[in-house]
PDB file of N, CA and C in Angstrom:
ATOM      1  N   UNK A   1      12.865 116.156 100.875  1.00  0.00           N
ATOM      2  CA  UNK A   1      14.303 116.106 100.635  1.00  0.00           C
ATOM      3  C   UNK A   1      14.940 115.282 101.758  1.00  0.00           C
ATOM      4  N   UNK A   2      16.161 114.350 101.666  1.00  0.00           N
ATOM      5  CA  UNK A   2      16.419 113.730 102.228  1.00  0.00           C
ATOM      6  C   UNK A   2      17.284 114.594 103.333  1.00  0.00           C
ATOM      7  N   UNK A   3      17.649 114.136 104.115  1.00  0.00           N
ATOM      8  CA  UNK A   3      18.733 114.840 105.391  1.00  0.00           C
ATOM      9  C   UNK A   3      19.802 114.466 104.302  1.00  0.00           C
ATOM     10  N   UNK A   4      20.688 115.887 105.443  1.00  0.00           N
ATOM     11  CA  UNK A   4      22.065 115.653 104.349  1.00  0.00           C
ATOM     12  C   UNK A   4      22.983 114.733 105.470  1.00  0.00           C
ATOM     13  N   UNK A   5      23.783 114.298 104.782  1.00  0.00           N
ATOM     14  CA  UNK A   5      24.789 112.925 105.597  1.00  0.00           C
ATOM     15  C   UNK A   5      25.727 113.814 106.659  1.00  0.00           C
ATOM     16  N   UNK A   6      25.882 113.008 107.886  1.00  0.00           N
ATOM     17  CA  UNK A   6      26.903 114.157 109.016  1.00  0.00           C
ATOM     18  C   UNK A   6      28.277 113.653 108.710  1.00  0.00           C
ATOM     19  N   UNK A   7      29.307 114.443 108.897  1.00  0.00           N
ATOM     20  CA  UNK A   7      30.347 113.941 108.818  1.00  0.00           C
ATOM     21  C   UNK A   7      30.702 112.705 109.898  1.00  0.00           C
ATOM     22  N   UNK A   8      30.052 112.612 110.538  1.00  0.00           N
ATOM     23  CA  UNK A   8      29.942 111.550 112.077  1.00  0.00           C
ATOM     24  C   UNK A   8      30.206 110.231 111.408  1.00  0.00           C
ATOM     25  N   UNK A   9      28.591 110.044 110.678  1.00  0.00           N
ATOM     26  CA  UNK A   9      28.331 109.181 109.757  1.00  0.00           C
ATOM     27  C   UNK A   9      29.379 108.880 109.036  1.00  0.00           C
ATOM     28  N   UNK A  10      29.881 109.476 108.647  1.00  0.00           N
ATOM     29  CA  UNK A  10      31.056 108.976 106.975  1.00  0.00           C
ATOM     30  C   UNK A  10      31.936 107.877 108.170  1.00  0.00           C
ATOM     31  N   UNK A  11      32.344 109.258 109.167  1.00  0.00           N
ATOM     32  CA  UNK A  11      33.573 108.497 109.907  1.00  0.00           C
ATOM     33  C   UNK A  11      32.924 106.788 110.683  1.00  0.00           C
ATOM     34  N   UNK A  12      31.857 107.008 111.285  1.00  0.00           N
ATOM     35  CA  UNK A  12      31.372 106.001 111.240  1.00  0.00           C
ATOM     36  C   UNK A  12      31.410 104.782 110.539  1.00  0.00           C
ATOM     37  N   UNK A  13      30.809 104.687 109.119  1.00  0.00           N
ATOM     38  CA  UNK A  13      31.235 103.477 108.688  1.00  0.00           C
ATOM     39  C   UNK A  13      32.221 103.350 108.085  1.00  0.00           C
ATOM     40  N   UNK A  14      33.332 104.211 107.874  1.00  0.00           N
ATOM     41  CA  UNK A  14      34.938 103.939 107.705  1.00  0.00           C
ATOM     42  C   UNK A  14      35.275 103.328 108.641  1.00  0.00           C
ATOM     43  N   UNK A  15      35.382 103.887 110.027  1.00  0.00           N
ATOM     44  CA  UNK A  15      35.772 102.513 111.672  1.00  0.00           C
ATOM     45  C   UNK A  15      35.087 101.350 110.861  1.00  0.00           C
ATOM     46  N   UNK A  16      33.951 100.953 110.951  1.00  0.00           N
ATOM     47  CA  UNK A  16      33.516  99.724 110.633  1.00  0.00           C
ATOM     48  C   UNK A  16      34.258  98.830 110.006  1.00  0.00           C
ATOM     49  N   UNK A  17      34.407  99.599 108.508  1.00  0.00           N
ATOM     50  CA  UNK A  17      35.004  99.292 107.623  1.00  0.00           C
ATOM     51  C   UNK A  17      36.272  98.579 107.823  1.00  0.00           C
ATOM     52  N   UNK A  18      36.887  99.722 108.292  1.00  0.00           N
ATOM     53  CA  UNK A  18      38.567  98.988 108.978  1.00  0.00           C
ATOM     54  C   UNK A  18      38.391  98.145 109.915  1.00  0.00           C
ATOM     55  N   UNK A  19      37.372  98.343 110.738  1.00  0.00           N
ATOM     56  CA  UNK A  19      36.774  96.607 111.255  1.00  0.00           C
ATOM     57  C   UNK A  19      36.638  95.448 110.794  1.00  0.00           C
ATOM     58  N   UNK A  20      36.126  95.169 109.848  1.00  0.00           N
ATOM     59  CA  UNK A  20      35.916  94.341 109.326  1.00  0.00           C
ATOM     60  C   UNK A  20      34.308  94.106 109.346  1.00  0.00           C
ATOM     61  N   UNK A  21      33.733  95.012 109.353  1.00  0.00           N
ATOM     62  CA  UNK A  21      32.038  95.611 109.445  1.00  0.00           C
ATOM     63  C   UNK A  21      31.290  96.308 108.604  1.00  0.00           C
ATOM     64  N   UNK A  22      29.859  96.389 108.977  1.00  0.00           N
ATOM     65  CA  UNK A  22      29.088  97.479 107.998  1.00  0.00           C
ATOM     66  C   UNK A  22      28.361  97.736 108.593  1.00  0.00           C
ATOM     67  N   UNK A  23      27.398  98.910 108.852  1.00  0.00           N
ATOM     68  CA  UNK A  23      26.321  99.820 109.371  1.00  0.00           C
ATOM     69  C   UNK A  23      25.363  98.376 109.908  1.00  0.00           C
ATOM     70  N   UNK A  24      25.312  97.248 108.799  1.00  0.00           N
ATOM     71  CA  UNK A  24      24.245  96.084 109.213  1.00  0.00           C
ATOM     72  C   UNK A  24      24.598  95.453 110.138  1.00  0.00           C
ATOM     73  N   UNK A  25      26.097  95.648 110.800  1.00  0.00           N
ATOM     74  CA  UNK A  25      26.652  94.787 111.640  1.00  0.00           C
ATOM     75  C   UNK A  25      26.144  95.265 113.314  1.00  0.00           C
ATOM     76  N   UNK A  26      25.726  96.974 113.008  1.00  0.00           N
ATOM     77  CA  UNK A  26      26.075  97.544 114.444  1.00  0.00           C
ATOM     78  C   UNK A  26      23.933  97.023 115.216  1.00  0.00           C
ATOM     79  N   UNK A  27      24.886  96.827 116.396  1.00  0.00           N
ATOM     80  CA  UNK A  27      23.751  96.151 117.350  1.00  0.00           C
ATOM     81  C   UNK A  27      23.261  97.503 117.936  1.00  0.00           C
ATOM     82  N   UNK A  28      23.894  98.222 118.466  1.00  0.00           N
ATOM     83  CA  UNK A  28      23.240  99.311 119.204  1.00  0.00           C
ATOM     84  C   UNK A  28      23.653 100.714 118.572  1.00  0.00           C
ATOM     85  N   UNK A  29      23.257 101.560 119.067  1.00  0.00           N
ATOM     86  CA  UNK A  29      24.006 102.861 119.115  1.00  0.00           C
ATOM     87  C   UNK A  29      23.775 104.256 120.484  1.00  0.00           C
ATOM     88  N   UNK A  30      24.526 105.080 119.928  1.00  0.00           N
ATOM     89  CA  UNK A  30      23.970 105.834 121.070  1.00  0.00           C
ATOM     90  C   UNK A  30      24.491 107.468 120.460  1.00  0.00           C
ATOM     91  N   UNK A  31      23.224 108.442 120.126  1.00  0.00           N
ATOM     92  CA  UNK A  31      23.887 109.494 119.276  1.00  0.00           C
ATOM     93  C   UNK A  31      23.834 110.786 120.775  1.00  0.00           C
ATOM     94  N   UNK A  32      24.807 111.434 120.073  1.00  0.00           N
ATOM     95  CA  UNK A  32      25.006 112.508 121.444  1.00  0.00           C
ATOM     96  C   UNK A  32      24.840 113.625 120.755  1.00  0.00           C
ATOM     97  N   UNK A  33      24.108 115.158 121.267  1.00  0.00           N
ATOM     98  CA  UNK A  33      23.721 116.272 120.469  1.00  0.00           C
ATOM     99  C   UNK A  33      24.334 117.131 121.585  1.00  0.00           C
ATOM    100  N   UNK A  34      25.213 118.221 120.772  1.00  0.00           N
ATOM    101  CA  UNK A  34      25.466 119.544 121.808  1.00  0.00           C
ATOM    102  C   UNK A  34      24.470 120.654 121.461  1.00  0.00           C
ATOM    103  N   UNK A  35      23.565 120.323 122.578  1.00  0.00           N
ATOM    104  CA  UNK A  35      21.815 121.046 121.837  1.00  0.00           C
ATOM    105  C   UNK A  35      21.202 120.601 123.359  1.00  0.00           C
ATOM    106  N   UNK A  36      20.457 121.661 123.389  1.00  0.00           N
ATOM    107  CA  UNK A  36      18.988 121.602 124.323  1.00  0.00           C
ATOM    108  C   UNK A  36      17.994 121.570 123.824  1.00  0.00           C
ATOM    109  N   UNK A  37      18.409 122.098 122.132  1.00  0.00           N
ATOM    110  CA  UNK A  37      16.438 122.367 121.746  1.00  0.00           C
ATOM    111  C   UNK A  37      16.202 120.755 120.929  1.00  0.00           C
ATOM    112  N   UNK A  38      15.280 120.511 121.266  1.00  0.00           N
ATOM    113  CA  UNK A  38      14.490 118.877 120.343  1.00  0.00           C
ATOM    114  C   UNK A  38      14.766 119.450 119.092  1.00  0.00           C
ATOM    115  N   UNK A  39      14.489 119.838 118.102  1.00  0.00           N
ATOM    116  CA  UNK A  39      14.760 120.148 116.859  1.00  0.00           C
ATOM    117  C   UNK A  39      16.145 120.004 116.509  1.00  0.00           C
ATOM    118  N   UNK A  40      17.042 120.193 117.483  1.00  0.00           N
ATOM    119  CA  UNK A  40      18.924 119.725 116.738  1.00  0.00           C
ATOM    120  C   UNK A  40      18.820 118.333 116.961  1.00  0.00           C
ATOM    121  N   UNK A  41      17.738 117.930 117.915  1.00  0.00           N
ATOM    122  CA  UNK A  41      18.179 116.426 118.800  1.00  0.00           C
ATOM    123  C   UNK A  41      17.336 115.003 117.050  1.00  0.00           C
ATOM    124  N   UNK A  42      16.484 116.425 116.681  1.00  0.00           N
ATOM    125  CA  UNK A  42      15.498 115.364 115.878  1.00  0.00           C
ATOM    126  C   UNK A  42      16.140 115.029 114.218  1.00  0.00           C
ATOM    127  N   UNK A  43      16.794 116.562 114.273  1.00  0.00           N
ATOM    128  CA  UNK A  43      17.644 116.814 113.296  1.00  0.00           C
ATOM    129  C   UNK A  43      18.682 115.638 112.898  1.00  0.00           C
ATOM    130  N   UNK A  44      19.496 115.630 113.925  1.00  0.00           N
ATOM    131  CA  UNK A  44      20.871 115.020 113.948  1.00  0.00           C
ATOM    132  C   UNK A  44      20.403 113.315 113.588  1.00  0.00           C
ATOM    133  N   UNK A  45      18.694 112.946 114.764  1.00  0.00           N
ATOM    134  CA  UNK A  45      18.506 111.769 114.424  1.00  0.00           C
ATOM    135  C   UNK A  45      17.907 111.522 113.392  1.00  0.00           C
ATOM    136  N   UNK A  46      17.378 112.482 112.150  1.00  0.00           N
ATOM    137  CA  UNK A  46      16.878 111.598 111.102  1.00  0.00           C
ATOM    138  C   UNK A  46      18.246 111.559 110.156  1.00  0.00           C
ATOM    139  N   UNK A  47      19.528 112.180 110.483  1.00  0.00           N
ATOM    140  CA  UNK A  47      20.064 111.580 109.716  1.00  0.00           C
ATOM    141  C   UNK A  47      20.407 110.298 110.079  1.00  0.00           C
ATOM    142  N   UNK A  48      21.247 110.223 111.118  1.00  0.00           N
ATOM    143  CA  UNK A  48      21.589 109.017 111.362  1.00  0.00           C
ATOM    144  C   UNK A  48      21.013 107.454 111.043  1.00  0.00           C
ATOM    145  N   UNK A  49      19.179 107.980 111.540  1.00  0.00           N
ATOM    146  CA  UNK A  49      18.487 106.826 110.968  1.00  0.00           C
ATOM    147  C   UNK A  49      18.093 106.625 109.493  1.00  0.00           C
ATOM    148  N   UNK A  50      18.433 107.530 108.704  1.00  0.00           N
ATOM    149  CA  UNK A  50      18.617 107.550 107.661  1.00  0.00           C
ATOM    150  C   UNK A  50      19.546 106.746 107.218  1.00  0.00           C
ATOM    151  N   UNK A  51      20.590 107.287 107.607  1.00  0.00           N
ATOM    152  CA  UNK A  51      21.975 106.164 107.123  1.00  0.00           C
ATOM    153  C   UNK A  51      21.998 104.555 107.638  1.00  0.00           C
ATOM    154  N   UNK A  52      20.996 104.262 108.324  1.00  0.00           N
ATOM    155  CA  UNK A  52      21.520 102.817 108.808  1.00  0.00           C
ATOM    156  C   UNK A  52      19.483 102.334 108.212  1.00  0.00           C
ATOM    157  N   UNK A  53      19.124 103.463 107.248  1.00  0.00           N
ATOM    158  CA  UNK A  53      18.247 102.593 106.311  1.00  0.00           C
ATOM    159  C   UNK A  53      17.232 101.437 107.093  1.00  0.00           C
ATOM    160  N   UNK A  54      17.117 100.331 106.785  1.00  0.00           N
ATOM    161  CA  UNK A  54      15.816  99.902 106.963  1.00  0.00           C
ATOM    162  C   UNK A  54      16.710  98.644 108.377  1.00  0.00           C
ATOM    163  N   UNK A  55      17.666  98.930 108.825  1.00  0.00           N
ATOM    164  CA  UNK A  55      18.596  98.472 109.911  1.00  0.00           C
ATOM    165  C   UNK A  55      18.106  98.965 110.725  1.00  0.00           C
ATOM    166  N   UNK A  56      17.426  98.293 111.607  1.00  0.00           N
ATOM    167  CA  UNK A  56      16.861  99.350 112.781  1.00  0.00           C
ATOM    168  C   UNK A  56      17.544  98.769 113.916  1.00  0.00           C
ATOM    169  N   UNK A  57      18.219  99.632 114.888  1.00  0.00           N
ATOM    170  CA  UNK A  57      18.939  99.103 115.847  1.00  0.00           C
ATOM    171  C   UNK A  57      18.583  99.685 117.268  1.00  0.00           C
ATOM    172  N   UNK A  58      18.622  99.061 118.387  1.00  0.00           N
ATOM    173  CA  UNK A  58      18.098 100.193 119.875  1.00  0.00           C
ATOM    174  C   UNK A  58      19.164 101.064 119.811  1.00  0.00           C
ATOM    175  N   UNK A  59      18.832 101.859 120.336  1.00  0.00           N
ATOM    176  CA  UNK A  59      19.567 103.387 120.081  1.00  0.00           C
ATOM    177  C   UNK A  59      19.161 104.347 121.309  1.00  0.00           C
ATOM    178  N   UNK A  60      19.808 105.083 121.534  1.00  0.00           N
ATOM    179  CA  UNK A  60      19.683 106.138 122.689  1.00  0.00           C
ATOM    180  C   UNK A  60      20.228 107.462 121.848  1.00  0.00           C
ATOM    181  N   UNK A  61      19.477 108.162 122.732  1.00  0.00           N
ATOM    182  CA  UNK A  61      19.582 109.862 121.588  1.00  0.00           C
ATOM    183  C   UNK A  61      19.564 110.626 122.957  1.00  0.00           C
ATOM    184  N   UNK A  62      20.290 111.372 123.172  1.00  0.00           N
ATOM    185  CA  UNK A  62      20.793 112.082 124.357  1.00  0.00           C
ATOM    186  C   UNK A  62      21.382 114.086 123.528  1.00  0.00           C
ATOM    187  N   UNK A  63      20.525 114.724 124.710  1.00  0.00           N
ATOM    188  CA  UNK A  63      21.212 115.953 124.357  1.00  0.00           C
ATOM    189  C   UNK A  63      21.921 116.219 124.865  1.00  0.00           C
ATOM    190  N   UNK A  64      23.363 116.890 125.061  1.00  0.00           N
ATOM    191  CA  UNK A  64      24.585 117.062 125.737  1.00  0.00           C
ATOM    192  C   UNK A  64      25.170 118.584 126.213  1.00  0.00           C
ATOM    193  N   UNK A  65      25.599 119.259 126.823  1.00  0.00           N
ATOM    194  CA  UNK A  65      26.240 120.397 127.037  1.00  0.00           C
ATOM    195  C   UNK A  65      27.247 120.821 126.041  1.00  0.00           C
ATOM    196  N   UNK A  66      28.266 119.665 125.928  1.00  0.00           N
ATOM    197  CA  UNK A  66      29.577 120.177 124.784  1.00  0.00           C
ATOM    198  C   UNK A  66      29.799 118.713 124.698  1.00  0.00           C
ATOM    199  N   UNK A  67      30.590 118.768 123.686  1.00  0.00           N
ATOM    200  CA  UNK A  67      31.193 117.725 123.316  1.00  0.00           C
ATOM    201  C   UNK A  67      33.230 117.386 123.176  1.00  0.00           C
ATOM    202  N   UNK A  68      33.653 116.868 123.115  1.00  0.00           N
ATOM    203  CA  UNK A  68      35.651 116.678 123.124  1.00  0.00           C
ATOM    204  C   UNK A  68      35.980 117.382 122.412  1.00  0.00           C
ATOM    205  N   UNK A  69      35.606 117.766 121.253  1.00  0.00           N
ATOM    206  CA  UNK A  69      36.179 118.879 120.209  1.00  0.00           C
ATOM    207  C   UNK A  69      35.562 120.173 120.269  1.00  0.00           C
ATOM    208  N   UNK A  70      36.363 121.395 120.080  1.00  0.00           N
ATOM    209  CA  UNK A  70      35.758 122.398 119.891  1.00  0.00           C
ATOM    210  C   UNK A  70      34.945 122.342 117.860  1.00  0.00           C
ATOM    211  N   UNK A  71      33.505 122.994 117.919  1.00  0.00           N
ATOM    212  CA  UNK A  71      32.765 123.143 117.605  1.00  0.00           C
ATOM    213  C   UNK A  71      32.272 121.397 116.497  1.00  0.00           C
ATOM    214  N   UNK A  72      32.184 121.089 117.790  1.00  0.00           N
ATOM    215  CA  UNK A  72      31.849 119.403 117.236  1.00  0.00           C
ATOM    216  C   UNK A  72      30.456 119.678 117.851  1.00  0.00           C
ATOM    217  N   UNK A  73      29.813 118.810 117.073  1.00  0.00           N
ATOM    218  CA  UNK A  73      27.934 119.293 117.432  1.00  0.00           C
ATOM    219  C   UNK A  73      27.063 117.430 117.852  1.00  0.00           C
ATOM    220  N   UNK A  74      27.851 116.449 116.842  1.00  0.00           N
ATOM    221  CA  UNK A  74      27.324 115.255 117.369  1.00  0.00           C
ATOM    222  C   UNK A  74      27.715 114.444 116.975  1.00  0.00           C
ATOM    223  N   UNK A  75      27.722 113.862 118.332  1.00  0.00           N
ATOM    224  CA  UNK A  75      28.928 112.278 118.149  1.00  0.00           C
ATOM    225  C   UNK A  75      28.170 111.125 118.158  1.00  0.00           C
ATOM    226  N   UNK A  76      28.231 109.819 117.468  1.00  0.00           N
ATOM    227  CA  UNK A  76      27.747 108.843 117.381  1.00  0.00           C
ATOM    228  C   UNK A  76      28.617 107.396 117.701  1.00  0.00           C
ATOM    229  N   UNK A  77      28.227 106.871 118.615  1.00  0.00           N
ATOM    230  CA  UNK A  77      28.721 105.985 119.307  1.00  0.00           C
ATOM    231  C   UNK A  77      28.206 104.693 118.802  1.00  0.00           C
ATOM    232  N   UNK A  78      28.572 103.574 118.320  1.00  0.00           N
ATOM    233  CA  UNK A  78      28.195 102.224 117.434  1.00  0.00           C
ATOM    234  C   UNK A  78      29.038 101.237 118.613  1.00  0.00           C
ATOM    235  N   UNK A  79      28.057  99.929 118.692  1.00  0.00           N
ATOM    236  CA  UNK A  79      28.185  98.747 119.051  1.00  0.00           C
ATOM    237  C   UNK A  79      28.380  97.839 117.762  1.00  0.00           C
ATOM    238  N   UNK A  80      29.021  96.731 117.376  1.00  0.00           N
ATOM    239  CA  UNK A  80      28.785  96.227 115.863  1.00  0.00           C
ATOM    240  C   UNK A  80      29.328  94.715 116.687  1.00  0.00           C
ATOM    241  N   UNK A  81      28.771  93.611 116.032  1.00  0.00           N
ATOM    242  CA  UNK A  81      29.259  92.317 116.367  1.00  0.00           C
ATOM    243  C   UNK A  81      29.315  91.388 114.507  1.00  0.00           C
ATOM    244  N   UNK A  82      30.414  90.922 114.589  1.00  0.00           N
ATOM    245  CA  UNK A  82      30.884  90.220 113.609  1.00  0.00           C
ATOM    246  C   UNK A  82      31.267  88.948 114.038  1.00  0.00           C
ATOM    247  N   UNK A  83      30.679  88.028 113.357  1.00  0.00           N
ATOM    248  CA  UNK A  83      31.198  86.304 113.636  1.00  0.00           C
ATOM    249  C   UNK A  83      32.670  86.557 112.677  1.00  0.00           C
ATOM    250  N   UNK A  84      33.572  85.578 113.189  1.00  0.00           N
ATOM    251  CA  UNK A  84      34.495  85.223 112.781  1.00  0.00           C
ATOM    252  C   UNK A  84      34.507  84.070 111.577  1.00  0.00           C
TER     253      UNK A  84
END
């Protein structure tokens, strides 16, 4: 069964979007987990790499203490470059 999509994600390629971008555009990333155990950290990343499909981008996956929102669990941070 596939991972289910994070809400991170949606918001993710909506920014893009209103960028003037798409998931194919982003050069890097960097996903953040409010988790100690590897299993939320592995969790969170097969969705993500799920969503950016056969786009493979360098990426950093970091587990975190808390995050800016109360009961926010993982934030995903995108680099994207677009020619004009």
């Amino acid at each position: 069964m596939p991972p289910r999509p994070l809400p991170c994600v949606a918001n993710l390629e909506q920014a893009l979007i209103e960028a003037g971008a798409h998931l194919t555009d982003v050069i890097s990333t960097r996903v953040l987990v409010a988790s100690d155990r590897r299993s939320d950290l592995v969790a969170a990343w097969d969705v993500v790499h799920a969503a950016f499909a056969a786009h493979e981008v360098p990426s950093t996956l970091l587990g975190v203490t808390v995050l800016g929102y109360e009961d926010q669990l993982v934030e995903v941070e995108a680099v994207a470059a677009v020619a004009d």
